[in-house]
C-alpha atoms as a PDB file:
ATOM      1  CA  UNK A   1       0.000   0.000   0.000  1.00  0.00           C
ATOM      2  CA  UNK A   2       0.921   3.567  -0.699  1.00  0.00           C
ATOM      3  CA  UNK A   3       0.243   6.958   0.426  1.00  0.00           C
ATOM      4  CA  UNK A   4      -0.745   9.540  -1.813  1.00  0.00           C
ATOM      5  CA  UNK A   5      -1.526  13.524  -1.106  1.00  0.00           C
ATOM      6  CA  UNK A   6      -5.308  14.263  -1.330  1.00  0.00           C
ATOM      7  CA  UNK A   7      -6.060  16.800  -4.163  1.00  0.00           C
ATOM      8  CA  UNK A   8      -8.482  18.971  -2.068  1.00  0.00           C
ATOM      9  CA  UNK A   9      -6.455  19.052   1.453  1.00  0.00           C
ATOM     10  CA  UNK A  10      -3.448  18.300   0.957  1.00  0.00           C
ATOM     11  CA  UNK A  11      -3.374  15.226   3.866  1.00  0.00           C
ATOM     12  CA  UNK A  12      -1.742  11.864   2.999  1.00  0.00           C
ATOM     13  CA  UNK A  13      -4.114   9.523   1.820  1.00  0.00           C
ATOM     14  CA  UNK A  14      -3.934   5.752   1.127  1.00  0.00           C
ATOM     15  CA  UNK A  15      -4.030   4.560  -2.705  1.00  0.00           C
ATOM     16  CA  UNK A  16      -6.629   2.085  -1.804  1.00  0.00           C
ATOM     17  CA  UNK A  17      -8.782   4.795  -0.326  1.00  0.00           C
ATOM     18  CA  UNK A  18     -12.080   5.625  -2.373  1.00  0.00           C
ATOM     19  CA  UNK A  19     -12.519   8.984  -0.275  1.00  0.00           C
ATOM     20  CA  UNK A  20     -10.204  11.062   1.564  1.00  0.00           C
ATOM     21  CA  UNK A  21     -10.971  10.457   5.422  1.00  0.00           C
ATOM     22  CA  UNK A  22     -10.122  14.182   6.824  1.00  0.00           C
ATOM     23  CA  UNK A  23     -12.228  15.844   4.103  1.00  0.00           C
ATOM     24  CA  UNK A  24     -14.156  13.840   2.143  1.00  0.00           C
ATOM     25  CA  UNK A  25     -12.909  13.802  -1.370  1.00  0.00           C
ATOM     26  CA  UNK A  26     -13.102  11.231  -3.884  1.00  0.00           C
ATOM     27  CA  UNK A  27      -9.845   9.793  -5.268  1.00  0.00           C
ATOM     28  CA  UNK A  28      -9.203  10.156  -8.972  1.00  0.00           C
ATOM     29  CA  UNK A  29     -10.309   7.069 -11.054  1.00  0.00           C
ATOM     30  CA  UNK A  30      -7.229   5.556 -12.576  1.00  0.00           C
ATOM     31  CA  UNK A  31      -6.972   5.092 -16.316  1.00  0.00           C
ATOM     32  CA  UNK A  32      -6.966   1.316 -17.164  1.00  0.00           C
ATOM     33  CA  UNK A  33      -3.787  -1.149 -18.898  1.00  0.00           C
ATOM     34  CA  UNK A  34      -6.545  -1.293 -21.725  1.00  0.00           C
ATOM     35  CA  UNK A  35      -7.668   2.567 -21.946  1.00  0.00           C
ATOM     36  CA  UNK A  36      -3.617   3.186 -22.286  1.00  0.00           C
ATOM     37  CA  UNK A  37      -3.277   0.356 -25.074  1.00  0.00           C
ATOM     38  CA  UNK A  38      -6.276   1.517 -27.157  1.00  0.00           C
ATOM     39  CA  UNK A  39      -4.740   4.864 -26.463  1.00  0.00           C
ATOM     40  CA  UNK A  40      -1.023   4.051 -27.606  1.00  0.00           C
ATOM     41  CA  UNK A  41      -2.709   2.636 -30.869  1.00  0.00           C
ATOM     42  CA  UNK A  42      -4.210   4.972 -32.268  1.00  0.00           C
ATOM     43  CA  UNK A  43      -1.237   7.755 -32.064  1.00  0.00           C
ATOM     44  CA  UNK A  44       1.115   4.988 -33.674  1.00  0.00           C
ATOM     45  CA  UNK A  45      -2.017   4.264 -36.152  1.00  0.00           C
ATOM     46  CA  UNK A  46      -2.852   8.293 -37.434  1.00  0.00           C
ATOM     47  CA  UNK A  47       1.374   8.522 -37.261  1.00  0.00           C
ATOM     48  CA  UNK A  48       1.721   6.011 -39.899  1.00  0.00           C
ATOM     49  CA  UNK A  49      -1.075   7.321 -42.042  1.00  0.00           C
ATOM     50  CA  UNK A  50       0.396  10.926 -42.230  1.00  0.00           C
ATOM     51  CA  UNK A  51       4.295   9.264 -42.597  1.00  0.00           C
ATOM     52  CA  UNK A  52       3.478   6.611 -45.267  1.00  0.00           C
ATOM     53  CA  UNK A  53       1.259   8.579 -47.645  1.00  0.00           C
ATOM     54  CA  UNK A  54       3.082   9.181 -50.637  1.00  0.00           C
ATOM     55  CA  UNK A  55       0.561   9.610 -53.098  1.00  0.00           C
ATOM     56  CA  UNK A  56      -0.526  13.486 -50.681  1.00  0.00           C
ATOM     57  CA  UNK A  57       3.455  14.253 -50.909  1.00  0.00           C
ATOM     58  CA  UNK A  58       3.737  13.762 -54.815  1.00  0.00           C
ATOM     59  CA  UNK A  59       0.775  15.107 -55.641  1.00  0.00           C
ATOM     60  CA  UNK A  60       2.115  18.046 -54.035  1.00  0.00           C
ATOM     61  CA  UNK A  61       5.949  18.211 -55.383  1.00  0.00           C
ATOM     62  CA  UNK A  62       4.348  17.299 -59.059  1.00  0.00           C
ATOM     63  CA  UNK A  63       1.825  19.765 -58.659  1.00  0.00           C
ATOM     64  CA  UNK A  64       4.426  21.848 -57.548  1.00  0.00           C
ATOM     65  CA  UNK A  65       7.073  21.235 -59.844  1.00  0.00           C
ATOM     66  CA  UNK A  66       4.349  21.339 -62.890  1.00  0.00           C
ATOM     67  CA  UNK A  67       3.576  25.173 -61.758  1.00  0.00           C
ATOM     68  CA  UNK A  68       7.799  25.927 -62.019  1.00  0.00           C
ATOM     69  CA  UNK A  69       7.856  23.827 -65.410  1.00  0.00           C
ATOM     70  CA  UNK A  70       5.338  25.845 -67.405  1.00  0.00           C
ATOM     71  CA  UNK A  71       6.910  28.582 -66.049  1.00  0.00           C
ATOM     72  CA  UNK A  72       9.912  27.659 -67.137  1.00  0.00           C
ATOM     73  CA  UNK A  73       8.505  26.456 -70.580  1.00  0.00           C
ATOM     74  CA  UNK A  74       6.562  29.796 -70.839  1.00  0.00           C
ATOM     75  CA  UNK A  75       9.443  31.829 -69.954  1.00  0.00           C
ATOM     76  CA  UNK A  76      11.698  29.814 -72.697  1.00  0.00           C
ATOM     77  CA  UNK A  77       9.065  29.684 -75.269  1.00  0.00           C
ATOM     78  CA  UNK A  78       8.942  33.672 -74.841  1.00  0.00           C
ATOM     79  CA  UNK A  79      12.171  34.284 -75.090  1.00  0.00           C
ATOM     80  CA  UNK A  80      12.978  31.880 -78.146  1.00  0.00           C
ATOM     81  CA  UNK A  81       9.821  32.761 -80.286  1.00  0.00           C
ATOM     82  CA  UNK A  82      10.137  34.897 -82.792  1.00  0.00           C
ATOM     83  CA  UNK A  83       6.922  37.030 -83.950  1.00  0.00           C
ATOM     84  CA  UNK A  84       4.691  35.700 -87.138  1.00  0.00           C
ATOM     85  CA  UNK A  85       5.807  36.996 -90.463  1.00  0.00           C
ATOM     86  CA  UNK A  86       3.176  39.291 -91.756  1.00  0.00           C
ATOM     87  CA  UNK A  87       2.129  38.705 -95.006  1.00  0.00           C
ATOM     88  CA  UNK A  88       2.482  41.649 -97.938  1.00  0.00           C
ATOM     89  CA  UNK A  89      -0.651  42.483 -99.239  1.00  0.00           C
ATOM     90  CA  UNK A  90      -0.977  40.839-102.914  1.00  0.00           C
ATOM     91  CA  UNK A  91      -2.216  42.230-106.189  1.00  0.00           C
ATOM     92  CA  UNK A  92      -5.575  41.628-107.013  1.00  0.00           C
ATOM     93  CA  UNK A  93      -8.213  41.737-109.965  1.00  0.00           C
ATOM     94  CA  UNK A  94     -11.508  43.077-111.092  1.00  0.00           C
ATOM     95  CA  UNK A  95     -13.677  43.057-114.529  1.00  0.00           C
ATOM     96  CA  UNK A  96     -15.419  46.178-115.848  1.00  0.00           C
ATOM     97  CA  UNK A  97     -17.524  46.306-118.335  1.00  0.00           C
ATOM     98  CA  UNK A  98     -18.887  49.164-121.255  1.00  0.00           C
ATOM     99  CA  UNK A  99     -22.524  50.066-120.473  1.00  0.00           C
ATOM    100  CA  UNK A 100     -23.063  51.254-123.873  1.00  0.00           C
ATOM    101  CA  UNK A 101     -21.644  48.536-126.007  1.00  0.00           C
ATOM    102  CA  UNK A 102     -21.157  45.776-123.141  1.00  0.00           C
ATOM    103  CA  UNK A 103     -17.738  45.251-124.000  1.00  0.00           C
ATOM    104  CA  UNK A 104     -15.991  43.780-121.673  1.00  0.00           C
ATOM    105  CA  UNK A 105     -12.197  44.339-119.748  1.00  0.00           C
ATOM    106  CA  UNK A 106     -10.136  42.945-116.552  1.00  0.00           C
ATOM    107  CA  UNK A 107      -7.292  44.476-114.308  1.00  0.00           C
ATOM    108  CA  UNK A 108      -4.604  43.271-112.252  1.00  0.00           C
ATOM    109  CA  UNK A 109      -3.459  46.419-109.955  1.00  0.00           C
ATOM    110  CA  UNK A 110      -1.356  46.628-106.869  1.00  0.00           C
ATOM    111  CA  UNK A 111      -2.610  47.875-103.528  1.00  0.00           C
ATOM    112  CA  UNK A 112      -2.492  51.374-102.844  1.00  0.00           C
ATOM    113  CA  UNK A 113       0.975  53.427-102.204  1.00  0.00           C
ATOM    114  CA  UNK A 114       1.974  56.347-100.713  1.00  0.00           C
ATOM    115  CA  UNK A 115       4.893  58.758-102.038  1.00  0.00           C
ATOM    116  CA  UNK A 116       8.223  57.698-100.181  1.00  0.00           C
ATOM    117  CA  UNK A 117       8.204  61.747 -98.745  1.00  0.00           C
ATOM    118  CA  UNK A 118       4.466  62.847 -98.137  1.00  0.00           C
ATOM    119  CA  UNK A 119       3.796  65.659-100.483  1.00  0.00           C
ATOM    120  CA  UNK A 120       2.415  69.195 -99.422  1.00  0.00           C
ATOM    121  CA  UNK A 121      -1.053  70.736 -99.750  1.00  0.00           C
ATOM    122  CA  UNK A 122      -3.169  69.744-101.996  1.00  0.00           C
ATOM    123  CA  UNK A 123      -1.539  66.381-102.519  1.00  0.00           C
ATOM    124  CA  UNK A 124      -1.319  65.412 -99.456  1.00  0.00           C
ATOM    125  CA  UNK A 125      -3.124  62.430 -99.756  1.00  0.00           C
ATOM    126  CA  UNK A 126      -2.081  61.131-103.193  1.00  0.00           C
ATOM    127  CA  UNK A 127      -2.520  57.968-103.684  1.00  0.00           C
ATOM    128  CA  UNK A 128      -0.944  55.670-106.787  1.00  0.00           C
ATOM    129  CA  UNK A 129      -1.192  52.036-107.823  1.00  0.00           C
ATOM    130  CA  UNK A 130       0.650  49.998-110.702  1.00  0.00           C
ATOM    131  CA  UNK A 131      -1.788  48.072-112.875  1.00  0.00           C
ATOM    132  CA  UNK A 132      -2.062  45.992-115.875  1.00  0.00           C
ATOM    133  CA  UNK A 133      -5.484  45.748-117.975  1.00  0.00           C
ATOM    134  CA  UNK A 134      -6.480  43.691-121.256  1.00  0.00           C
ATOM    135  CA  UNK A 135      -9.658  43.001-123.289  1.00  0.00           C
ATOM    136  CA  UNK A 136     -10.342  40.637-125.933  1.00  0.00           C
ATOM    137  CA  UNK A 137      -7.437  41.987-128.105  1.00  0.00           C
ATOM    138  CA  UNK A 138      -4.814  43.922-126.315  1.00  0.00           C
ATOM    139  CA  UNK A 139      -3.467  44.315-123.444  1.00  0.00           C
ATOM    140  CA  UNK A 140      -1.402  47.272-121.459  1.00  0.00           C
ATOM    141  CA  UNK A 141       0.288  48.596-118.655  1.00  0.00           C
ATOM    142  CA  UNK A 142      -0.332  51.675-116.265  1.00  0.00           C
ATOM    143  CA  UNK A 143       0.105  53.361-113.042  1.00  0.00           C
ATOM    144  CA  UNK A 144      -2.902  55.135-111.540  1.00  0.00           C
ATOM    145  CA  UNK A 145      -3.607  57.681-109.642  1.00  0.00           C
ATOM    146  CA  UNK A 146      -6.768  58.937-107.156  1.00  0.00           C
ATOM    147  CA  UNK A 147      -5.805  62.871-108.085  1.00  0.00           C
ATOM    148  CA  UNK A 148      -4.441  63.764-111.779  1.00  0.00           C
ATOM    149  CA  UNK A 149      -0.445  63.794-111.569  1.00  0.00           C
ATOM    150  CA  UNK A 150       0.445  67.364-112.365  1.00  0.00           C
ATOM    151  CA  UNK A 151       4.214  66.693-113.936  1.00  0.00           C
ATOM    152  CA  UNK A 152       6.330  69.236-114.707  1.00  0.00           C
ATOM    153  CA  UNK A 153       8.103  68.956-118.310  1.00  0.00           C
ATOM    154  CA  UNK A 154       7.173  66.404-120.756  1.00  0.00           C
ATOM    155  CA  UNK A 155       6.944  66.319-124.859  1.00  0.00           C
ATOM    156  CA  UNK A 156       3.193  67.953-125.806  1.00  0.00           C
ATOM    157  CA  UNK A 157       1.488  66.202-128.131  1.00  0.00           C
ATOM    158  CA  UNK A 158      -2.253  66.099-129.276  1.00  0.00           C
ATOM    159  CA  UNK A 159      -4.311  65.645-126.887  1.00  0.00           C
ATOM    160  CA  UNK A 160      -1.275  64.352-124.290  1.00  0.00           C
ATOM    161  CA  UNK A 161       2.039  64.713-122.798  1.00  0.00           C
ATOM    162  CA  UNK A 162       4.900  62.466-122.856  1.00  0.00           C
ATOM    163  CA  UNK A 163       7.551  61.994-119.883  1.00  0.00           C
ATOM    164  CA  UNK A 164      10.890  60.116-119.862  1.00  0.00           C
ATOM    165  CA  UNK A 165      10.838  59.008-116.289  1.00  0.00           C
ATOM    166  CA  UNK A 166      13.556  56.854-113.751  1.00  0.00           C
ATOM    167  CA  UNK A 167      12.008  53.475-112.606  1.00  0.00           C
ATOM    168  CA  UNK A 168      13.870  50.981-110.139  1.00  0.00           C
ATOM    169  CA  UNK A 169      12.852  47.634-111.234  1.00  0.00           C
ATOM    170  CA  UNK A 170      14.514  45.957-108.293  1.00  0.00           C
ATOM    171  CA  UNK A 171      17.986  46.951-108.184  1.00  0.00           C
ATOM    172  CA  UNK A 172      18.299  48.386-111.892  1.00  0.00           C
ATOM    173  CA  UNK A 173      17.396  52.076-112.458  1.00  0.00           C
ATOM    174  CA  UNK A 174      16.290  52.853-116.597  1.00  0.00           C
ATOM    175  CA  UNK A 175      14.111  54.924-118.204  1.00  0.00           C
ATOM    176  CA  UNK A 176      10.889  54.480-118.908  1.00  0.00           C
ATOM    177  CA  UNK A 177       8.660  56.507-121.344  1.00  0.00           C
ATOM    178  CA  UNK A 178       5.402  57.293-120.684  1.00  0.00           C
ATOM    179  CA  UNK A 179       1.848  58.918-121.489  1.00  0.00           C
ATOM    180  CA  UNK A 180      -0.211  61.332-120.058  1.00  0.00           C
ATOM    181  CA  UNK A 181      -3.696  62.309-121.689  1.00  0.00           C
ATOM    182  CA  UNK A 182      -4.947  65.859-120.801  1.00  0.00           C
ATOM    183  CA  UNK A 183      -6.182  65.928-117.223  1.00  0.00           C
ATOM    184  CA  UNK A 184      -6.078  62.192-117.164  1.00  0.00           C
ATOM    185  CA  UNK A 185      -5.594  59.818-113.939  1.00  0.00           C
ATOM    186  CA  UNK A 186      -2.951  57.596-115.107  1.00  0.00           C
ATOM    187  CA  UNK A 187      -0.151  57.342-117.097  1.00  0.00           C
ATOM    188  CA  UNK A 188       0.818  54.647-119.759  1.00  0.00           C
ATOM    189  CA  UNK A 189       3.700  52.969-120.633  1.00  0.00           C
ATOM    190  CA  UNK A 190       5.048  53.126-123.972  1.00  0.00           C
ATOM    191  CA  UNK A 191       6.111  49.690-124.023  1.00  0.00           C
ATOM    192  CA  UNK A 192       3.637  47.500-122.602  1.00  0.00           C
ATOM    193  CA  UNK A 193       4.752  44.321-123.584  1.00  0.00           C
ATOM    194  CA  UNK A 194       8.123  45.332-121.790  1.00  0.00           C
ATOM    195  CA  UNK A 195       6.762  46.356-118.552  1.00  0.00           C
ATOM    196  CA  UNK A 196       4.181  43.674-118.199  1.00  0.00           C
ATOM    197  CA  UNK A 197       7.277  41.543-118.351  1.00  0.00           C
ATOM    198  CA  UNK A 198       9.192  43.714-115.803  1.00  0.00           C
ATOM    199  CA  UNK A 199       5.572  43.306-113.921  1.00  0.00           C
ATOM    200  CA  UNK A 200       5.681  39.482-113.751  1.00  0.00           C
ATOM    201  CA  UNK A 201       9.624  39.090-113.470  1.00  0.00           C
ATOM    202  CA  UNK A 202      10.509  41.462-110.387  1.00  0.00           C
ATOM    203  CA  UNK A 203       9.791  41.836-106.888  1.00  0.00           C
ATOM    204  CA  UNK A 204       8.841  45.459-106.369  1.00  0.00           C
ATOM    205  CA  UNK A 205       9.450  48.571-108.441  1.00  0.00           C
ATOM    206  CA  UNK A 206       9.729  52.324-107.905  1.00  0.00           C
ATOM    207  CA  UNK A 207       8.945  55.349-110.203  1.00  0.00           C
ATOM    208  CA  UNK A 208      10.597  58.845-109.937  1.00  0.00           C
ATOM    209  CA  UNK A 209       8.053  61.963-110.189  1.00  0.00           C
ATOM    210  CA  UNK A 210       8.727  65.275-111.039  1.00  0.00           C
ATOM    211  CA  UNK A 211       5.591  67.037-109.452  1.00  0.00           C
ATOM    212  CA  UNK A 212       4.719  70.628-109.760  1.00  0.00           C
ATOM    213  CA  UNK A 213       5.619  72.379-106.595  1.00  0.00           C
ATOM    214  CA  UNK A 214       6.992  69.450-104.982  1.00  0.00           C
ATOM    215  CA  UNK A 215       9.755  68.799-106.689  1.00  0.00           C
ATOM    216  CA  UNK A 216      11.366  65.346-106.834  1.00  0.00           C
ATOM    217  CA  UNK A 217       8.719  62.668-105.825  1.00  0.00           C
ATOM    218  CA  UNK A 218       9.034  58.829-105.698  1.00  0.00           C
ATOM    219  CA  UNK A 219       5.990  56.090-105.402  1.00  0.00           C
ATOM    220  CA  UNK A 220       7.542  52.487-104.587  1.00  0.00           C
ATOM    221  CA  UNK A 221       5.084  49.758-105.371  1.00  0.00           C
ATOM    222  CA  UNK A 222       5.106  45.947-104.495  1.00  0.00           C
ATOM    223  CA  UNK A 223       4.604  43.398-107.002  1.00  0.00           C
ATOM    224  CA  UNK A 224       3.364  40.366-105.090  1.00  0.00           C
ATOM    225  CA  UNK A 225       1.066  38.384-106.534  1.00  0.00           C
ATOM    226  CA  UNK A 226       1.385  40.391-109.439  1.00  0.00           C
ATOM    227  CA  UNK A 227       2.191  37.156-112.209  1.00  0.00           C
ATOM    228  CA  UNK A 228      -0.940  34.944-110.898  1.00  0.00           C
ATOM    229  CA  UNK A 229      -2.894  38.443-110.885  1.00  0.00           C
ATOM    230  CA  UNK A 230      -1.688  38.772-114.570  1.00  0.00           C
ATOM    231  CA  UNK A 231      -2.193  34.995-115.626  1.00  0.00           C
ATOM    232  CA  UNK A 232      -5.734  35.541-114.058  1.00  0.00           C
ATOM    233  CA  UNK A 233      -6.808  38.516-115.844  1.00  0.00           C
ATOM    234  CA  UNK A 234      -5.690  36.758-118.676  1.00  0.00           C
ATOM    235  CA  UNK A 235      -7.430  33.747-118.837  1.00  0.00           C
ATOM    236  CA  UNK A 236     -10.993  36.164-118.519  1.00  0.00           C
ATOM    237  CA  UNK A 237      -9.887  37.877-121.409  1.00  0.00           C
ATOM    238  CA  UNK A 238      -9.391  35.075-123.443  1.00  0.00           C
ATOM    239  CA  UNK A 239     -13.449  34.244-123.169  1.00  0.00           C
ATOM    240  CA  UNK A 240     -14.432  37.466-123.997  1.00  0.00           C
END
């Protein structure tokens, strides 16, 4: 037998003792063997669930280490890519037609361009394009304009001027001749069979100006597309 210390008074108290005999109090009920052993189990039990699940710890490092590859992946692909080529616009082709005699005629032209220098008032917004048309029996090169070109110099003739003019067909600068009718939007080449050739054979050409009151001017035009635009128009033609 042993003595214990009562809780409530403090007097010594035998272990065996249900109540304390100076003041009364109960002794503490003592945990079982069997209380401790159920106990004991299910600590070791709940340890070895949180140790041994591996599936919890690598869905965390490969959730984990997915975020840091696509970051990584991102940050390489961003830094390797290189942006998308844009495409040049191409040429492309319409049909017109005579209301009076219904005759019929197709172009190949090349989008819009702008002088290389913007010219001053009242051609600031000049616009040119280089074009090739054809009917049923001919067919002929020309660069148009949405204002009439007002050239300086040029050999009069009836009814139309004619200018000796620099063009850049690639890298080779010549001459070209050309025609202007009075007060007309466009101007002709001389030699269309020549420049419908140029047309079709180059990559981009560039014609020199000499504009009234603005001196030197220069319109550079691109000619892609320009050979299936040509081989197009002339395949309409050849049902009309």
């Amino acid at each position: 037998m042993a003595l214990v210390k009562c809780k409530e008074c403090g007097s010594e108290v035998s272990s065996k003792a249900k109540a304390c005999p100076k003041c009364g109090a109960k002794a503490p009920k003592k945990t079982s063997l069997f209380t401790w052993f159920v106990l004991v189990v299910i600590v070791v039990s709940a340890f070895n669930i949180i140790g041994s699940d591996p599936a919890s710890t690598s869905r965390t490092s490969a959730s984990a280490n997915s975020g840091a590859g696509s970051s990584s992946i991102a940050g390489e692909s961003e830094a390797t890519s290189t942006p998308p080529k844009v495409k040049a616009p191409e040429w492309r082709i319409f049909e017109s037609a005579d209301e009076m005699t219904g005759d019929k005629s197709a172009y190949a032209v090349s989008p819009n361009a702008e002088a290389t220098q913007r010219m001053g008032f009242p051609y600031g917004d000049v616009e040119a394009w280089l074009g090739v048309g054809c009917d049923a029996s001919s067919e002929w090169a020309y660069i148009g304009f949405n204002n009439a070109p007002n050239l300086n110099g040029g050999d009069i003739g009836d009814g139309y001027r004619d200018f000796r003019l620099r063009v850049r067909w690639d890298d080779n600068v010549v001459f070209d001749t050309f025609r202007q009718r009075w007060s007309a939007e466009a101007l002709h080449f001389h030699n269309d069979r020549g420049a419908i050739q140029k047309i079709s054979g180059s990559n981009s050409v560039m014609v020199e100006l000499d504009w009234h009151g603005q001196g030197t001017v220069r319109f550079p035009f691109t000619l892609n597309g320009s050979s299936k635009a040509i081989q197009d128009i002339r395949r309409k033609c050849g049902e009309y």
